[in-house]
N, C-alpha and C. Protein backbone atom coordinates (compact mmCIF):
# COMPACT_ATOMS: atom_id res chain seq x y z
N UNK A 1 33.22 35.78 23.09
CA UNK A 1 34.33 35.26 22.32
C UNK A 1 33.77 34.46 21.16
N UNK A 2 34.40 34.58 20.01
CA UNK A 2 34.02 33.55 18.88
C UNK A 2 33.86 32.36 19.44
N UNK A 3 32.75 31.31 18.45
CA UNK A 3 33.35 29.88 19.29
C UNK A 3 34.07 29.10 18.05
N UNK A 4 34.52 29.91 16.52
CA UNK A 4 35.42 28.85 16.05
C UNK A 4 36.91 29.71 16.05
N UNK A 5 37.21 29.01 15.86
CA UNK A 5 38.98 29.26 16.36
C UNK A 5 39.65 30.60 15.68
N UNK A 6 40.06 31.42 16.77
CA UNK A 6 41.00 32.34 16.20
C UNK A 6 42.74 32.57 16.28
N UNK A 7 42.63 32.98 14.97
CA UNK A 7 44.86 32.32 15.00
C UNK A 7 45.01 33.32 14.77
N UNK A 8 46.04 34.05 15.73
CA UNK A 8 46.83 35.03 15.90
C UNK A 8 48.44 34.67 15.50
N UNK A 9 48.84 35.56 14.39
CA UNK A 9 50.14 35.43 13.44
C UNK A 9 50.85 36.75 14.81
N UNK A 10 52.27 36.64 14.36
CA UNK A 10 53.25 38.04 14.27
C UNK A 10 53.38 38.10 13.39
N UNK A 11 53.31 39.66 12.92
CA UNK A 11 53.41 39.82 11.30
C UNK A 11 54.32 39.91 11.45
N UNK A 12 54.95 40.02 9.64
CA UNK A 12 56.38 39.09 9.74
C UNK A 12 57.08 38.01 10.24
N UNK A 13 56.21 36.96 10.71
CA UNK A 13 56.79 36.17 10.67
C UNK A 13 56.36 34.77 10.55
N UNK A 14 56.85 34.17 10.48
CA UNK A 14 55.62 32.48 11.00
C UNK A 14 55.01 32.22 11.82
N UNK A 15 54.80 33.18 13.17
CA UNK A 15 54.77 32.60 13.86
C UNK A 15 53.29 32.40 14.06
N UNK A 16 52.58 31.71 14.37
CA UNK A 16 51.05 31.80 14.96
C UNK A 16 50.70 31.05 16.12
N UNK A 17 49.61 31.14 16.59
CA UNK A 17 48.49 30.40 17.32
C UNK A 17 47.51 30.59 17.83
N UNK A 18 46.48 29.81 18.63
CA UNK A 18 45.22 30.23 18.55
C UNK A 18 45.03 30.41 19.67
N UNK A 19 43.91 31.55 19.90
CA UNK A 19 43.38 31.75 21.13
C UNK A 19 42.34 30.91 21.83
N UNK A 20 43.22 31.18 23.53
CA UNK A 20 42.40 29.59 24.21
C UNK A 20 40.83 30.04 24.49
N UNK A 21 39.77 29.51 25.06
CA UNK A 21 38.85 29.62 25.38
C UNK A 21 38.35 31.15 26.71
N UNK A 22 39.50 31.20 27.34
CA UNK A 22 39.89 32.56 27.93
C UNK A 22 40.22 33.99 27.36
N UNK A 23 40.68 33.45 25.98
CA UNK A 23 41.16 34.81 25.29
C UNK A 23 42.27 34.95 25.16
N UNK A 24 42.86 33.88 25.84
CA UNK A 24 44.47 33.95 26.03
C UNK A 24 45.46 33.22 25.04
N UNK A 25 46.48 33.79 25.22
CA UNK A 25 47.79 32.74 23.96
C UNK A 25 48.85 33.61 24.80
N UNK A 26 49.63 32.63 23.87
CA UNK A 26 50.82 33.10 24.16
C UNK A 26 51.96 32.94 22.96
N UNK A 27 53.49 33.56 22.69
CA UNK A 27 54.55 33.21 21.98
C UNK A 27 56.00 33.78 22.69
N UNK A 28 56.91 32.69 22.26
CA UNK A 28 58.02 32.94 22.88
C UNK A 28 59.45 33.38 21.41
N UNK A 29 59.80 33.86 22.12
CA UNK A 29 60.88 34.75 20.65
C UNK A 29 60.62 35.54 20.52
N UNK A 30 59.51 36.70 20.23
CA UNK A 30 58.94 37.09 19.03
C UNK A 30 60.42 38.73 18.94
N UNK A 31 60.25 38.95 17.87
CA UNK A 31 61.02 40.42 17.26
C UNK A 31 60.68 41.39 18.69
N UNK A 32 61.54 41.84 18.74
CA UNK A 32 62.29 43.21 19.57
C UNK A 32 61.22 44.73 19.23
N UNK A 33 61.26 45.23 19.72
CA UNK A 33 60.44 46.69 19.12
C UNK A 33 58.61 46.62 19.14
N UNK A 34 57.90 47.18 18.48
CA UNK A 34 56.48 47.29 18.14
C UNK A 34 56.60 45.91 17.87
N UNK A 35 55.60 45.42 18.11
CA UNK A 35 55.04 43.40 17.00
C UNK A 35 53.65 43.99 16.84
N UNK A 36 53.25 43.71 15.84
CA UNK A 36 51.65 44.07 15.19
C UNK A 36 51.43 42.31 15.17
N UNK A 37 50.11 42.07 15.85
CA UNK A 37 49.60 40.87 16.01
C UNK A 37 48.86 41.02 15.21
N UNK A 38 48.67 39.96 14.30
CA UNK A 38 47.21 39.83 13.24
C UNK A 38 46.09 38.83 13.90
N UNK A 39 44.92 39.12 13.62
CA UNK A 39 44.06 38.03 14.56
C UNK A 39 43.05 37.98 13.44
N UNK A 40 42.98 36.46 12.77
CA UNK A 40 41.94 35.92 12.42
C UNK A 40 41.12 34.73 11.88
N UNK A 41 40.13 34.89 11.95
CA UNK A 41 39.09 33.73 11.73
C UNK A 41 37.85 34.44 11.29
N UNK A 42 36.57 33.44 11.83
CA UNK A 42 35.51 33.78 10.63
C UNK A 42 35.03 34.92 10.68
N UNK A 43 35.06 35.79 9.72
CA UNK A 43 34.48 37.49 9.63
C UNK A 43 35.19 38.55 10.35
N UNK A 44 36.53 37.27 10.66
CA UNK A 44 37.93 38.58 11.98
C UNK A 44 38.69 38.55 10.97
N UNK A 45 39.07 39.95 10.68
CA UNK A 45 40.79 40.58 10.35
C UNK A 45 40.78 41.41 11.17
N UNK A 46 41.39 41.12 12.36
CA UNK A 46 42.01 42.70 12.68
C UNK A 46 43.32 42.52 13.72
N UNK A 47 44.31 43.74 13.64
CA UNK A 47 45.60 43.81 14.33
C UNK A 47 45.70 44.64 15.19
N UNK A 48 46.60 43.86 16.31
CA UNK A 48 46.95 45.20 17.35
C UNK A 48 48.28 45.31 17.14
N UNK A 49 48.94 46.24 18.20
CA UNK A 49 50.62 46.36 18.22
C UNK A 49 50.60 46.18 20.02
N UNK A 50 51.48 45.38 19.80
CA UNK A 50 52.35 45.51 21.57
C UNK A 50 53.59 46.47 21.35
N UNK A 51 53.94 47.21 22.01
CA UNK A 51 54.96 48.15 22.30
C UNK A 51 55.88 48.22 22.74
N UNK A 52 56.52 47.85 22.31
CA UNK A 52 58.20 48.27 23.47
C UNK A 52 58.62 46.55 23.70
N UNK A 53 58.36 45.17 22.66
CA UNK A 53 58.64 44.53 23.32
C UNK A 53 60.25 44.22 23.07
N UNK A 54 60.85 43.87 24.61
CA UNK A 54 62.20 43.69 24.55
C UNK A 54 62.63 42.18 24.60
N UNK A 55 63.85 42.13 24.69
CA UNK A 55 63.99 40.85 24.42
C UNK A 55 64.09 40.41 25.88
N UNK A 56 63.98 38.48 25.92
CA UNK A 56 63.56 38.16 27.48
C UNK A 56 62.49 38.27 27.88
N UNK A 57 61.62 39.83 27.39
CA UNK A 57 60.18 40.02 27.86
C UNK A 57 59.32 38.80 27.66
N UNK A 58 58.51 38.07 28.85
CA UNK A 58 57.48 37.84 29.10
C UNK A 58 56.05 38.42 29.31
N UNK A 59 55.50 38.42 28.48
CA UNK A 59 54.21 39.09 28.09
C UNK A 59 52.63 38.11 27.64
N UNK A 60 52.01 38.73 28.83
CA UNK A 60 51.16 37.66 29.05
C UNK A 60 49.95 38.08 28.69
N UNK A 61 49.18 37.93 27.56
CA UNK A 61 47.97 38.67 27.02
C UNK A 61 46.90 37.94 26.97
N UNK A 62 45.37 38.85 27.44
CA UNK A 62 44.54 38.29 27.16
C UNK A 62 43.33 39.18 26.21
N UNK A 63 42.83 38.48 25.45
CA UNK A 63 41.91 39.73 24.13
C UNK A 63 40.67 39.39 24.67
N UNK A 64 39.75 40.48 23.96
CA UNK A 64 38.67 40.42 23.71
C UNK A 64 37.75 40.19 22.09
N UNK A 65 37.55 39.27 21.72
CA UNK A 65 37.39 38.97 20.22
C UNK A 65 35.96 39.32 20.30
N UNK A 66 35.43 40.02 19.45
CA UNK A 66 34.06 40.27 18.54
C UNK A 66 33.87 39.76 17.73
N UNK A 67 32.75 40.02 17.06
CA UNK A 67 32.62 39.55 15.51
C UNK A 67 33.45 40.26 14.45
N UNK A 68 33.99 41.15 14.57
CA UNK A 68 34.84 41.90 13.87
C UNK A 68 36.22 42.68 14.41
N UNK A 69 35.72 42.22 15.65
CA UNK A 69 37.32 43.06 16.28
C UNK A 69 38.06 42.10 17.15
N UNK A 70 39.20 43.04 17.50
CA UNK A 70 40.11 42.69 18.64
C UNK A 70 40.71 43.54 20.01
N UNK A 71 40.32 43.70 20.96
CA UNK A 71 41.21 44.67 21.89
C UNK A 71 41.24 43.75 23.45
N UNK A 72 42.54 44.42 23.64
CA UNK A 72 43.58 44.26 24.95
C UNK A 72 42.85 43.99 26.28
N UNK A 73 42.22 42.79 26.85
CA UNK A 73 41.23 42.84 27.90
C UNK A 73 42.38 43.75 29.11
N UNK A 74 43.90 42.54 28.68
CA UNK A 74 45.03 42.17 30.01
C UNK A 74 46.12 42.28 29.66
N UNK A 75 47.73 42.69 30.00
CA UNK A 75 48.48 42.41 29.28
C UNK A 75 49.54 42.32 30.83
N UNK A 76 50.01 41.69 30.90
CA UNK A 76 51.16 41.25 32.45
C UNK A 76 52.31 40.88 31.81
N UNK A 77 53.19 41.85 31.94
CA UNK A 77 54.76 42.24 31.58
C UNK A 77 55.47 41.71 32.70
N UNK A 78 56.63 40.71 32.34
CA UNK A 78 57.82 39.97 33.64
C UNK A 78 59.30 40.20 32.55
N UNK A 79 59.89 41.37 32.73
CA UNK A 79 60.82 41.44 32.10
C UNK A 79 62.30 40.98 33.15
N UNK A 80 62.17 40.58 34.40
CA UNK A 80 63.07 40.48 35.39
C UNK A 80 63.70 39.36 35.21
N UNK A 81 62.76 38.23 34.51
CA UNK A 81 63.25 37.15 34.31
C UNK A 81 63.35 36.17 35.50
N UNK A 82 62.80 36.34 36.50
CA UNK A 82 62.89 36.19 37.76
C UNK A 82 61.38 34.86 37.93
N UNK A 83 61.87 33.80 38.56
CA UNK A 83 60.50 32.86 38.78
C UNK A 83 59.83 33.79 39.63
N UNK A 84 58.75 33.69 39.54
CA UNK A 84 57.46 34.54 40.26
C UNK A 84 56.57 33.28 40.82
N UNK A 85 57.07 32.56 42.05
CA UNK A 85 56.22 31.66 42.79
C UNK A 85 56.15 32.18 43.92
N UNK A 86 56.21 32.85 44.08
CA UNK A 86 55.87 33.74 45.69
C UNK A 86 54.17 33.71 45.52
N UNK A 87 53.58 34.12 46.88
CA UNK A 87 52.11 33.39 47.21
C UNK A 87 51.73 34.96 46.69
N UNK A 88 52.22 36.32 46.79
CA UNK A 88 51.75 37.60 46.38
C UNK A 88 51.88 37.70 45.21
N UNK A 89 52.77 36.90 44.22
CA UNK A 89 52.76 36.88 43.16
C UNK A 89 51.69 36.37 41.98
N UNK A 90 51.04 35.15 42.59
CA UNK A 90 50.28 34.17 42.35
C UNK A 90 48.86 34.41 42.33
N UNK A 91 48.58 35.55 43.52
CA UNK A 91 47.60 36.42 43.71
C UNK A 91 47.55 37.32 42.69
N UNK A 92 48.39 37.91 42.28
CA UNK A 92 48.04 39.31 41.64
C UNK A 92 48.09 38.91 40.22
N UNK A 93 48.48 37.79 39.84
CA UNK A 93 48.65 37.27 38.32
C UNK A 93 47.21 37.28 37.70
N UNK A 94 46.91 38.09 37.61
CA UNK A 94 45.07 38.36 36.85
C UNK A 94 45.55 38.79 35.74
N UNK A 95 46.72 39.10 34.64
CA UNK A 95 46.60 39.69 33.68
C UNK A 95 46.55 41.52 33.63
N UNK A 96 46.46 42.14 34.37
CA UNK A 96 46.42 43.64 34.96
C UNK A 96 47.03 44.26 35.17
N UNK A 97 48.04 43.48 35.75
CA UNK A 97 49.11 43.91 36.32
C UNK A 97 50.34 44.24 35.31
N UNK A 98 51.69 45.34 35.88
CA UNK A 98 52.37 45.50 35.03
C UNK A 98 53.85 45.40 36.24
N UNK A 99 54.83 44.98 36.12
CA UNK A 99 56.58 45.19 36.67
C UNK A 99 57.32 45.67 36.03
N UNK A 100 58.34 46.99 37.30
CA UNK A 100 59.47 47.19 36.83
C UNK A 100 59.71 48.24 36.92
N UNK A 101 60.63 49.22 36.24
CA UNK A 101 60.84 50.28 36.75
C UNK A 101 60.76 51.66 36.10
N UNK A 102 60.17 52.61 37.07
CA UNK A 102 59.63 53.64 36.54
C UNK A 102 60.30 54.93 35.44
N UNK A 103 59.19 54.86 34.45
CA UNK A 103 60.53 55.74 33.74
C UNK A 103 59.59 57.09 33.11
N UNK A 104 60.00 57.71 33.06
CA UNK A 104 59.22 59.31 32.31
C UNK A 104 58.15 59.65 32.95
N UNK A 105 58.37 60.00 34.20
CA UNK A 105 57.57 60.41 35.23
C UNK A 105 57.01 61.96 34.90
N UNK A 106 55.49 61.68 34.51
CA UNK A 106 54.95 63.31 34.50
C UNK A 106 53.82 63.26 35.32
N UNK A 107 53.64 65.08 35.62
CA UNK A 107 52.16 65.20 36.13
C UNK A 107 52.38 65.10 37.64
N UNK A 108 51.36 65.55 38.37
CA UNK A 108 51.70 66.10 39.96
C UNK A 108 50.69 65.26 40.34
N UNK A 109 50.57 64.80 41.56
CA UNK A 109 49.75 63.81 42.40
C UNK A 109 48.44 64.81 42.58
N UNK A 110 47.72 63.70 42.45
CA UNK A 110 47.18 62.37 42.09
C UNK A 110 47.54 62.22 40.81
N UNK A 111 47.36 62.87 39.91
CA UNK A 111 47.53 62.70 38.18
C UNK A 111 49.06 62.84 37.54
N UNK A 112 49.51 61.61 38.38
CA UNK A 112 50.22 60.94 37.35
C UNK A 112 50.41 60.06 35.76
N UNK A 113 51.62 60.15 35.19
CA UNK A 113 51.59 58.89 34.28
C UNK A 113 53.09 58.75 34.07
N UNK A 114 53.52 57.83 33.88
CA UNK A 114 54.85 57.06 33.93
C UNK A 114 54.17 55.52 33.45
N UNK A 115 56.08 55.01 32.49
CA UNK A 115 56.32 53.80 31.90
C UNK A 115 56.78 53.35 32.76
N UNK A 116 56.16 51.71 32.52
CA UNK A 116 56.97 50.51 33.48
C UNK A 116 56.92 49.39 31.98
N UNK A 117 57.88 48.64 31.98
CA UNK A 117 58.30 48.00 30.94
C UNK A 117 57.39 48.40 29.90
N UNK A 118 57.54 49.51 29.17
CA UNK A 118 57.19 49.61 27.75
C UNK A 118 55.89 49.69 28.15
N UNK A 119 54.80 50.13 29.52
CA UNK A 119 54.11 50.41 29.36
C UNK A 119 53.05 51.39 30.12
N UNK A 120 52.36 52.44 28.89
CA UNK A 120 51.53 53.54 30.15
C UNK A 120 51.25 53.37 30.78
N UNK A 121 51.27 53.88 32.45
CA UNK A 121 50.55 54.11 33.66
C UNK A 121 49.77 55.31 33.96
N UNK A 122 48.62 55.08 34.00
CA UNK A 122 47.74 56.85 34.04
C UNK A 122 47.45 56.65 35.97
N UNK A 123 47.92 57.06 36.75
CA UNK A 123 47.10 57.18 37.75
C UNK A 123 46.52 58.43 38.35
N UNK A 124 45.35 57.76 39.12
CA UNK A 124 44.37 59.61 39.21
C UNK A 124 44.31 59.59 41.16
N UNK A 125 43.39 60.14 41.26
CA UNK A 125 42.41 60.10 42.56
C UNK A 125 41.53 58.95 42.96
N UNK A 126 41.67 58.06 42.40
CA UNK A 126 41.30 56.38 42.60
C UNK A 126 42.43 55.27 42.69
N UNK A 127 43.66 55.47 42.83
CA UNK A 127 44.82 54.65 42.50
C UNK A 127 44.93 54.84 43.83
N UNK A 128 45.22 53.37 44.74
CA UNK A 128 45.57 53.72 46.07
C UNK A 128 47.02 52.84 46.09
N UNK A 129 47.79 53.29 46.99
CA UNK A 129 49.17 53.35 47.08
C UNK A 129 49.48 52.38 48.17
N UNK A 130 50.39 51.67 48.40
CA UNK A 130 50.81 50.36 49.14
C UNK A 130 51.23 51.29 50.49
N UNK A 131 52.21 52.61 50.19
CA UNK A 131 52.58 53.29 51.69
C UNK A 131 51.76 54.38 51.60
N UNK A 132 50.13 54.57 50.93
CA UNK A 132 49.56 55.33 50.90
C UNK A 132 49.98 56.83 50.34
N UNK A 133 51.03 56.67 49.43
CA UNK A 133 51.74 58.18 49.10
C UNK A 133 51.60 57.72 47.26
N UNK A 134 51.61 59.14 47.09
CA UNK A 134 51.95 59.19 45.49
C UNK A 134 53.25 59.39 45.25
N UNK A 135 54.10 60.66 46.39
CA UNK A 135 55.20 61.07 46.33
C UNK A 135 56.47 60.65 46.51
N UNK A 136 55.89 59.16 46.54
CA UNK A 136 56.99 57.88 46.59
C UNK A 136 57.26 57.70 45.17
N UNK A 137 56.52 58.04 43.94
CA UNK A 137 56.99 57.44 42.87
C UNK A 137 57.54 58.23 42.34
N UNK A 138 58.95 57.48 41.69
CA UNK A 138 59.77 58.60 41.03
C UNK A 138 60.81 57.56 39.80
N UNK A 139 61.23 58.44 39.37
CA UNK A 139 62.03 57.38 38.10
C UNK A 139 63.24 56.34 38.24
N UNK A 140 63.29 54.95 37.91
CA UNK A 140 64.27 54.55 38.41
C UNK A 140 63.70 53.52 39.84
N UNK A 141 62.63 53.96 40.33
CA UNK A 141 62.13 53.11 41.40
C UNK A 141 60.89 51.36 40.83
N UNK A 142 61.21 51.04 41.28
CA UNK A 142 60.65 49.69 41.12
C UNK A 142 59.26 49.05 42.10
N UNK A 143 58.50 49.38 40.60
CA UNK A 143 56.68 48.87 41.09
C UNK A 143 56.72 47.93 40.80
N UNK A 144 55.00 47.67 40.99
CA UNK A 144 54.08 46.75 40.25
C UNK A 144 52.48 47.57 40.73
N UNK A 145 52.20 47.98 39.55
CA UNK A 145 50.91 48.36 38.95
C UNK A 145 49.73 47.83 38.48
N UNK A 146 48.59 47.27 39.32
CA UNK A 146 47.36 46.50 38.81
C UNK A 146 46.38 47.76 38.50
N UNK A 147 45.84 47.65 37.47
CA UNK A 147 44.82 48.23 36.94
C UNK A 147 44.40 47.11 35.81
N UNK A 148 43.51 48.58 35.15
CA UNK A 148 42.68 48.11 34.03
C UNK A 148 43.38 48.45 32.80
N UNK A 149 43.32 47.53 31.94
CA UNK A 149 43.89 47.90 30.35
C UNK A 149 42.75 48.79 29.52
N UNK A 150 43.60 49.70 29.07
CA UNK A 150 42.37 50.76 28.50
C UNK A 150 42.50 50.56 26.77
N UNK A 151 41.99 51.35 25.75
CA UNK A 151 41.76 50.73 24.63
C UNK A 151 43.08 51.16 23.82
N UNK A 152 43.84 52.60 24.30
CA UNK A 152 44.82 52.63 23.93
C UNK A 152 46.14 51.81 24.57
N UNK A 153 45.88 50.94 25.31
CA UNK A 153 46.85 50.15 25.94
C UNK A 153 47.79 50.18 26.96
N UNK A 154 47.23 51.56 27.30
CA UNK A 154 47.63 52.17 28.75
C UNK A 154 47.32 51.67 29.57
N UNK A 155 47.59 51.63 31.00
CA UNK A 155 46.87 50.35 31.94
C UNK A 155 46.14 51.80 33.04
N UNK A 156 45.06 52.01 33.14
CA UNK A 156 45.10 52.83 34.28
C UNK A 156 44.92 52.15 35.86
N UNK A 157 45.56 52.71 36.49
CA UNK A 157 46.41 51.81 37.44
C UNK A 157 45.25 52.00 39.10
N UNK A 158 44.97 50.69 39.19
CA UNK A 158 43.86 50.90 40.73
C UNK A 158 44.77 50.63 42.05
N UNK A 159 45.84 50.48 41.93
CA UNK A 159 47.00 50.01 43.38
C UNK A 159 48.54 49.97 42.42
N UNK A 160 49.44 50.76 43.24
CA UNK A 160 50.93 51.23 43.21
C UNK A 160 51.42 50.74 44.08
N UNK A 161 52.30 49.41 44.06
CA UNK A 161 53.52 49.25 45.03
C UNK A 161 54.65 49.58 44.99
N UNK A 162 54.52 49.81 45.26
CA UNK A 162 56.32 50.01 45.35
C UNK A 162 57.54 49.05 46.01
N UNK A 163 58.42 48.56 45.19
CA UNK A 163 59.48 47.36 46.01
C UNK A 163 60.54 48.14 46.30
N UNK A 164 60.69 48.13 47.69
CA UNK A 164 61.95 48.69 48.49
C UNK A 164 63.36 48.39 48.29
């Protein structure tokens, strides 16, 4: 991580602030739709886009800053609006994780991919499943997906729950 300070704008708008010592920030409000984040400081220009953000969404990001770049370590979506103090909740809050419900379900087990709040899920033959099935997931049903954030911002997904 840089060690002098990097300020992350929403373009278009005023908004800014800087990233903590983790990589992390945060903003509350921001515009509806794509937001292109600008990120910079010394010898940094560079922007990402978050996708699909809706309004209410809680979106919890953490970067990876270079000397010249920026990409998506983490990104943990809470669009339910719902306090999340449960002790399983608290656990899985690493940033990885994604909630909510499944939508544009393609591809035959193992190799799936489906959206959960505005965001890709790739799962393969390494994604293990809470009732051990793939053929539990279907559109309209309600996960939570921990994986890894990949560079296109897809999360590929290492555990599928499913909430009953």
């Amino acid at each position: 991580m840089a060690t002098q300070p990097v300020v992350v704008t929403v373009v278009g708008t005023s908004m800014s602030t800087t990233i903590d010592g983790s990589g992390r920030f945060s903003f509350t409000g921001v515009p509806t739709g794509d937001v292109q984040l600008r990120f910079t400081g010394p010898g940094l220009d560079a922007t990402l886009t978050v996708k699909d953000v809706k309004q209410g969404d809680r979106i919890d990001i953490k970067v990876r800053v270079t000397d010249s770049s920026v990409r998506i370590d983490a990104e943990k979506r809470d669009t339910s609006g719902e306090n999340e103090n449960d002790d399983e909740d608290e656990n899985s809050n690493n940033g990885n994780d994604v909630r909510g419900v499944v939508s544009g379900l393609a591809g035959s087990c193992p190799n799936i991919t489906f959206t959960v709040s505005g965001t890709l899920v790739k799962a393969g033959d390494a994604t293990r499943y809470e009732d051990g099935s793939c053929s539990r997931v279907r559109n309209s049903a309600k996960v939570e997906v921990t994986g890894q954030r990949q560079s296109d911002g897809s999360l590929r997904a290492a555990r599928i729950e499913l909430d009953d």
